[in-house]
PDB file of N, CA and C in Angstrom:
ATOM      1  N   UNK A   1       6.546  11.025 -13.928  1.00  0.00           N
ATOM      2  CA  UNK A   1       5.726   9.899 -13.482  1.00  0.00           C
ATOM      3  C   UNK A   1       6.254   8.617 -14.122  1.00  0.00           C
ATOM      4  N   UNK A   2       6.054   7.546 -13.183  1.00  0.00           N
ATOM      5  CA  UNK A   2       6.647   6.516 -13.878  1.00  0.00           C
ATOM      6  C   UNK A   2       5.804   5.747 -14.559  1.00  0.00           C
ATOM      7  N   UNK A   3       6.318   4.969 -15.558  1.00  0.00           N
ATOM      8  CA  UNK A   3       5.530   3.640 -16.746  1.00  0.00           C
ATOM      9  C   UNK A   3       4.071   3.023 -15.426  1.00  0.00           C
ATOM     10  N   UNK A   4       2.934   3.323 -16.096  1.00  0.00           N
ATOM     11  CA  UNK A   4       2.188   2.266 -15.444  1.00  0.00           C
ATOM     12  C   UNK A   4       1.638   2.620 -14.173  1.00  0.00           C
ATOM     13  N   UNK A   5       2.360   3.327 -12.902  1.00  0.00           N
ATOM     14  CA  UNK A   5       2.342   3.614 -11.880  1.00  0.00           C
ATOM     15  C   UNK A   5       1.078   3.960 -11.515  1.00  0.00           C
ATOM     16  N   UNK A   6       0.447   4.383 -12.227  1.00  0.00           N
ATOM     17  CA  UNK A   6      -1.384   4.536 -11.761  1.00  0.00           C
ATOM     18  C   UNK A   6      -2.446   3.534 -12.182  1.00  0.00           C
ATOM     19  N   UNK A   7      -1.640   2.568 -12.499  1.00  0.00           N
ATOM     20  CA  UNK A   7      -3.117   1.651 -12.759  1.00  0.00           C
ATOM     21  C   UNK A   7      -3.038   0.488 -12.178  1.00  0.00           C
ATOM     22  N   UNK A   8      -1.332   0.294 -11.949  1.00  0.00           N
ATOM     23  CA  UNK A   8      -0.995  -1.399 -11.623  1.00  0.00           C
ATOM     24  C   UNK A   8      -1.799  -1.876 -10.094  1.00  0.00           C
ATOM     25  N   UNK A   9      -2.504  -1.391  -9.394  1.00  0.00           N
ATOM     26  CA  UNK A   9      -2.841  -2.356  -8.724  1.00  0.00           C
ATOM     27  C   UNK A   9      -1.959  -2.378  -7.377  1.00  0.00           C
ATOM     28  N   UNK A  10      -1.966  -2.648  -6.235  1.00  0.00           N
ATOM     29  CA  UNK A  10      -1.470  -3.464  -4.928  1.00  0.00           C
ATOM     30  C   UNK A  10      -0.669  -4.484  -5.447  1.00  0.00           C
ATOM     31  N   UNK A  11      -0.951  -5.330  -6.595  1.00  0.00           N
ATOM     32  CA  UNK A  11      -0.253  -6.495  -6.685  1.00  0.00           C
ATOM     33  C   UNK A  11       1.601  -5.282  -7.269  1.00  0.00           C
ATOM     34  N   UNK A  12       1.228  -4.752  -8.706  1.00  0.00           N
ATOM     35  CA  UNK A  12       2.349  -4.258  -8.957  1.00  0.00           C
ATOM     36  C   UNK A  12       2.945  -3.071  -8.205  1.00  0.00           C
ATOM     37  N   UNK A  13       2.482  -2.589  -7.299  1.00  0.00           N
ATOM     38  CA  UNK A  13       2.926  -1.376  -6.194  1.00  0.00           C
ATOM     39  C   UNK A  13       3.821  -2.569  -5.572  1.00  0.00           C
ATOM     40  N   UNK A  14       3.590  -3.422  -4.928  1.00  0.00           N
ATOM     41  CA  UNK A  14       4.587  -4.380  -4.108  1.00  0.00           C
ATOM     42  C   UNK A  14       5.906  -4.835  -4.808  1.00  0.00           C
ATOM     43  N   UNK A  15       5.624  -4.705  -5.899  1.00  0.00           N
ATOM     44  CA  UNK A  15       6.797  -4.963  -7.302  1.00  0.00           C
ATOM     45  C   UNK A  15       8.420  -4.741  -6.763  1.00  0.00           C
ATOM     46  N   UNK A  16       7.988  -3.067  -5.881  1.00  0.00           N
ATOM     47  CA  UNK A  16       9.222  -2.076  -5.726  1.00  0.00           C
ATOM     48  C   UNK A  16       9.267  -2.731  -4.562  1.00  0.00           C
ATOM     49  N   UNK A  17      10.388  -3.027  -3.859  1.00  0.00           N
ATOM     50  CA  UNK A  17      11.391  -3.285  -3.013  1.00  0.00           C
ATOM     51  C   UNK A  17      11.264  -2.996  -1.588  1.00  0.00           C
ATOM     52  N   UNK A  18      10.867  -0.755  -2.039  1.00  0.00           N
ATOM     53  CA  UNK A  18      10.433  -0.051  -1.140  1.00  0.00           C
ATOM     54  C   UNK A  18       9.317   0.040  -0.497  1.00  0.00           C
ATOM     55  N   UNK A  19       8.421  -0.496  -1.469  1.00  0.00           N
ATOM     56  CA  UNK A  19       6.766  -0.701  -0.663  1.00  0.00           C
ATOM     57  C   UNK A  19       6.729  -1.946  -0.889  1.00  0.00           C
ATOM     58  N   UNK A  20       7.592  -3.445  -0.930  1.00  0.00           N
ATOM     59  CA  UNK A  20       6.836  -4.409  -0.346  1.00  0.00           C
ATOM     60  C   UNK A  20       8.069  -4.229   0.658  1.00  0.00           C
ATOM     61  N   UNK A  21       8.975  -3.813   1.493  1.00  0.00           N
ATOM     62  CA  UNK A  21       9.330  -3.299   2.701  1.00  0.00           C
ATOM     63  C   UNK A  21       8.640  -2.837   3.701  1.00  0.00           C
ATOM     64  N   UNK A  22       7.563  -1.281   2.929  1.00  0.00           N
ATOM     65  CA  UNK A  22       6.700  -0.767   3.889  1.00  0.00           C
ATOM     66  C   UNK A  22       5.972  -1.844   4.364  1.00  0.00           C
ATOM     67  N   UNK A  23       4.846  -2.527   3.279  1.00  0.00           N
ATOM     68  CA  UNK A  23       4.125  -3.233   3.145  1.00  0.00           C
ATOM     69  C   UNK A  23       4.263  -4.177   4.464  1.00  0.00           C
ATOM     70  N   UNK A  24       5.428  -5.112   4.482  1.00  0.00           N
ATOM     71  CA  UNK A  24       5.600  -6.042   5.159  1.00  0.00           C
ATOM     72  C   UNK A  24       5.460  -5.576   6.564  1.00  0.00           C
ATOM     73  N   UNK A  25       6.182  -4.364   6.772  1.00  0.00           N
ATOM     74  CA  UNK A  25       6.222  -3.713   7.882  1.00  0.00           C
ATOM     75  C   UNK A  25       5.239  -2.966   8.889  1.00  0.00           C
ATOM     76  N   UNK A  26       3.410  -3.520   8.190  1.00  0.00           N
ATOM     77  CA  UNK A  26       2.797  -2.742   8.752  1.00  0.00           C
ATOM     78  C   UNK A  26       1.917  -3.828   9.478  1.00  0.00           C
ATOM     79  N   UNK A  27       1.191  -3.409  10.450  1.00  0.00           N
ATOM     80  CA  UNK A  27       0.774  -4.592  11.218  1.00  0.00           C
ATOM     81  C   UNK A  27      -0.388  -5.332  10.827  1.00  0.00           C
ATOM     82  N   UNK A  28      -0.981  -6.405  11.212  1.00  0.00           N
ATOM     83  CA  UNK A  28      -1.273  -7.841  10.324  1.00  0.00           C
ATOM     84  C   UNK A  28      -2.507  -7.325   9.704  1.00  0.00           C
ATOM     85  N   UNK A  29      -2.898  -6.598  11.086  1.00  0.00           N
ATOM     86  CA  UNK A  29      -4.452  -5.651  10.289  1.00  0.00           C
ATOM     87  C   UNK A  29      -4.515  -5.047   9.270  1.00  0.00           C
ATOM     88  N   UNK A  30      -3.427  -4.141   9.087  1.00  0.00           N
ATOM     89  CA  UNK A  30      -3.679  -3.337   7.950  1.00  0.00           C
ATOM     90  C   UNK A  30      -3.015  -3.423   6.739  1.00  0.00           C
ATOM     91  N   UNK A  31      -2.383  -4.990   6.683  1.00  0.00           N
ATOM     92  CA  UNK A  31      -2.140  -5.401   5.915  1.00  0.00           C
ATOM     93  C   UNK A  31      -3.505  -5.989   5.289  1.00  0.00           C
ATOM     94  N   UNK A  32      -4.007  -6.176   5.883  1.00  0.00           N
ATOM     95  CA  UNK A  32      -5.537  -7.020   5.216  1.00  0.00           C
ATOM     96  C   UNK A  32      -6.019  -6.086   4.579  1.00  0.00           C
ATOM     97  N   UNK A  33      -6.295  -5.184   5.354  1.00  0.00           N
ATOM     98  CA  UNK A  33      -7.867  -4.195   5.160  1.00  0.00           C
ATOM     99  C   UNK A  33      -7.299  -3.445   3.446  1.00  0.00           C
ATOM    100  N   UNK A  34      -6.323  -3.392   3.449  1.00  0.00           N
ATOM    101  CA  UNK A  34      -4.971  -2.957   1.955  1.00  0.00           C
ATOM    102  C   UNK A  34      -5.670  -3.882   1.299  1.00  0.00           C
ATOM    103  N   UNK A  35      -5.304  -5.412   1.528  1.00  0.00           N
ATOM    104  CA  UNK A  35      -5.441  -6.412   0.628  1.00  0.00           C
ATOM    105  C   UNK A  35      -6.775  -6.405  -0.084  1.00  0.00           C
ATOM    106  N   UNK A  36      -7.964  -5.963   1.241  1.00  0.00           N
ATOM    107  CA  UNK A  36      -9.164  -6.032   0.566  1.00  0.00           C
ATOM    108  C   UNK A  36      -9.414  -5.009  -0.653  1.00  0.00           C
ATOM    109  N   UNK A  37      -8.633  -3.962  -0.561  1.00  0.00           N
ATOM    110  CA  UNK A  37      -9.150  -2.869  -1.230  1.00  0.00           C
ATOM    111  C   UNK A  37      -7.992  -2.900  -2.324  1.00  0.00           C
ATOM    112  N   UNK A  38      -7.317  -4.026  -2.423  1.00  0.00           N
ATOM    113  CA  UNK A  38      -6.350  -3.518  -3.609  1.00  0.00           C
ATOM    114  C   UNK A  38      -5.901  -2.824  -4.712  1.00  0.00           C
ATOM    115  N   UNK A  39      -7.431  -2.936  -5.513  1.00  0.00           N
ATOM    116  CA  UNK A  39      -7.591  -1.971  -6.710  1.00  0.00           C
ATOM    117  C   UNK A  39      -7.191  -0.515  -6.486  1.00  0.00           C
ATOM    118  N   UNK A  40      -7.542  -0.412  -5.052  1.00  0.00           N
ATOM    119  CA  UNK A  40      -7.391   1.244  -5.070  1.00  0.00           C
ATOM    120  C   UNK A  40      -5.992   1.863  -5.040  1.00  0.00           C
ATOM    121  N   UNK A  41      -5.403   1.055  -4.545  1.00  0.00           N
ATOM    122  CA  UNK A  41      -3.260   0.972  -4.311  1.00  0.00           C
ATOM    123  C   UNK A  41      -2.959   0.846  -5.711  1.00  0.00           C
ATOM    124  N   UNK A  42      -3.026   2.076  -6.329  1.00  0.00           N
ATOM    125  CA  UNK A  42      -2.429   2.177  -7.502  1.00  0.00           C
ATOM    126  C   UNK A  42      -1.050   3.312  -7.485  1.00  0.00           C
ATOM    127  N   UNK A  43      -0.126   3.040  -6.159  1.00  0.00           N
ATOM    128  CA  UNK A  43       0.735   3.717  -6.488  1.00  0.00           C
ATOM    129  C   UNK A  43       1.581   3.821  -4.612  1.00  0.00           C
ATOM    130  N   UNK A  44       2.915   4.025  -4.889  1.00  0.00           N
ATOM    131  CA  UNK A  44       3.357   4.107  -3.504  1.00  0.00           C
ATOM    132  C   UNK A  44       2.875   4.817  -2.378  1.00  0.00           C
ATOM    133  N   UNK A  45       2.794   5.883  -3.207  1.00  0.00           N
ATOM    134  CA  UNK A  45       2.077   7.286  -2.146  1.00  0.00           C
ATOM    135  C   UNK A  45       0.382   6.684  -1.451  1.00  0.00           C
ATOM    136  N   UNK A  46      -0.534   6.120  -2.502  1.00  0.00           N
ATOM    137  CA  UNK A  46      -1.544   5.831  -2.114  1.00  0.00           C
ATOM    138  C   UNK A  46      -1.320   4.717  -0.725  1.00  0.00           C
ATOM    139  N   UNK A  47      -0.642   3.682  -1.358  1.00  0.00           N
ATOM    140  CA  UNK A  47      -0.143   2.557  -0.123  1.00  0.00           C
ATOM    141  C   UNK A  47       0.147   3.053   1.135  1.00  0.00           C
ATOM    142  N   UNK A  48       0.925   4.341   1.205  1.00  0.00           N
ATOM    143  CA  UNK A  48       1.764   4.861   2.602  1.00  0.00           C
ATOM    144  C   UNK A  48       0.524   5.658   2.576  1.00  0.00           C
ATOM    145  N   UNK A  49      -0.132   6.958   2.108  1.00  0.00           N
ATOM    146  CA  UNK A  49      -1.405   7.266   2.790  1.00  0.00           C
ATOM    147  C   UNK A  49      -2.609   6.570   3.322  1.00  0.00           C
ATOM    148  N   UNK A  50      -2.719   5.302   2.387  1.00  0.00           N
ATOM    149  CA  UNK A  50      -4.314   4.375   3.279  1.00  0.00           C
ATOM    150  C   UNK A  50      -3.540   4.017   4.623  1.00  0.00           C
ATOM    151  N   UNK A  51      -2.560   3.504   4.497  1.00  0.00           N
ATOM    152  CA  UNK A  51      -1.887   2.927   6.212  1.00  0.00           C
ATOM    153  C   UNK A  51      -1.907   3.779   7.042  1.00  0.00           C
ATOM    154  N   UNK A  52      -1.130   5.334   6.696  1.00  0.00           N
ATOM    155  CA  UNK A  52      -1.353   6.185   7.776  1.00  0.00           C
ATOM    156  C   UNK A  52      -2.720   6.429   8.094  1.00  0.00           C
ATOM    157  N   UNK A  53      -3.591   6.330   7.152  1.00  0.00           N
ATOM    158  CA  UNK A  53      -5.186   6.666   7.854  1.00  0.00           C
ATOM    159  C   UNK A  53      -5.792   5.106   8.721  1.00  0.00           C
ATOM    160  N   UNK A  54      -5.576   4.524   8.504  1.00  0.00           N
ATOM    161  CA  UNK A  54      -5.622   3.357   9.303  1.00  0.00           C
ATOM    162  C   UNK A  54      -4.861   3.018  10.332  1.00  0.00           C
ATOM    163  N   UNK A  55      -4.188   3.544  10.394  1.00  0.00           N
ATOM    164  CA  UNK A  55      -3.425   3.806  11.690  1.00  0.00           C
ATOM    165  C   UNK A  55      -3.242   4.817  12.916  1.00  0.00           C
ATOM    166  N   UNK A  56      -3.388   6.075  12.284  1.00  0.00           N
ATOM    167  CA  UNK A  56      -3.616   7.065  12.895  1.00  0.00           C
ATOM    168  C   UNK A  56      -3.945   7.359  14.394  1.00  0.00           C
ATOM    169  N   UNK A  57      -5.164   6.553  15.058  1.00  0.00           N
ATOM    170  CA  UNK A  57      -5.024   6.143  16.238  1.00  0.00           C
ATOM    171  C   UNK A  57      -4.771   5.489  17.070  1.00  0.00           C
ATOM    172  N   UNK A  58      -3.685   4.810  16.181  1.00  0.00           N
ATOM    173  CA  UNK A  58      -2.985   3.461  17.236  1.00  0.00           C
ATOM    174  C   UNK A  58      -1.740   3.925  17.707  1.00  0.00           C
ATOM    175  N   UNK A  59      -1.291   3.856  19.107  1.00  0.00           N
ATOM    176  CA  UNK A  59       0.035   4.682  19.541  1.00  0.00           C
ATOM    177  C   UNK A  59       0.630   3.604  19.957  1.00  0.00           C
TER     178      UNK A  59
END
């Protein structure tokens, strides 16, 4: 596990390269609904699972 990785927040998950990539890449909505809930994005995996559940029925 890496330094920190479970507590930093949405702000430091975006830190990595790779998830402010995903991040950017997801559509305007669920970029928000993330933003609102930031505290809970304490980690890459969490970031890429809330999106897929927020997304899930959009084709």
């Amino acid at each position: 596990m890496a330094k920190n990785k479970q507590s930093q927040g949405l702000d430091g998950v975006l830190r990595s390269d790779s998830a402010q990539q995903y991040f950017s890449s997801l559509p305007t909505y669920v970029q928000e609904m993330i933003m609102q809930r930031r505290e809970s994005v304490r980690s890459e995996d969490d970031l890429r699972s809330y999106a897929e559940n927020l997304t899930k029925g959009d084709s």
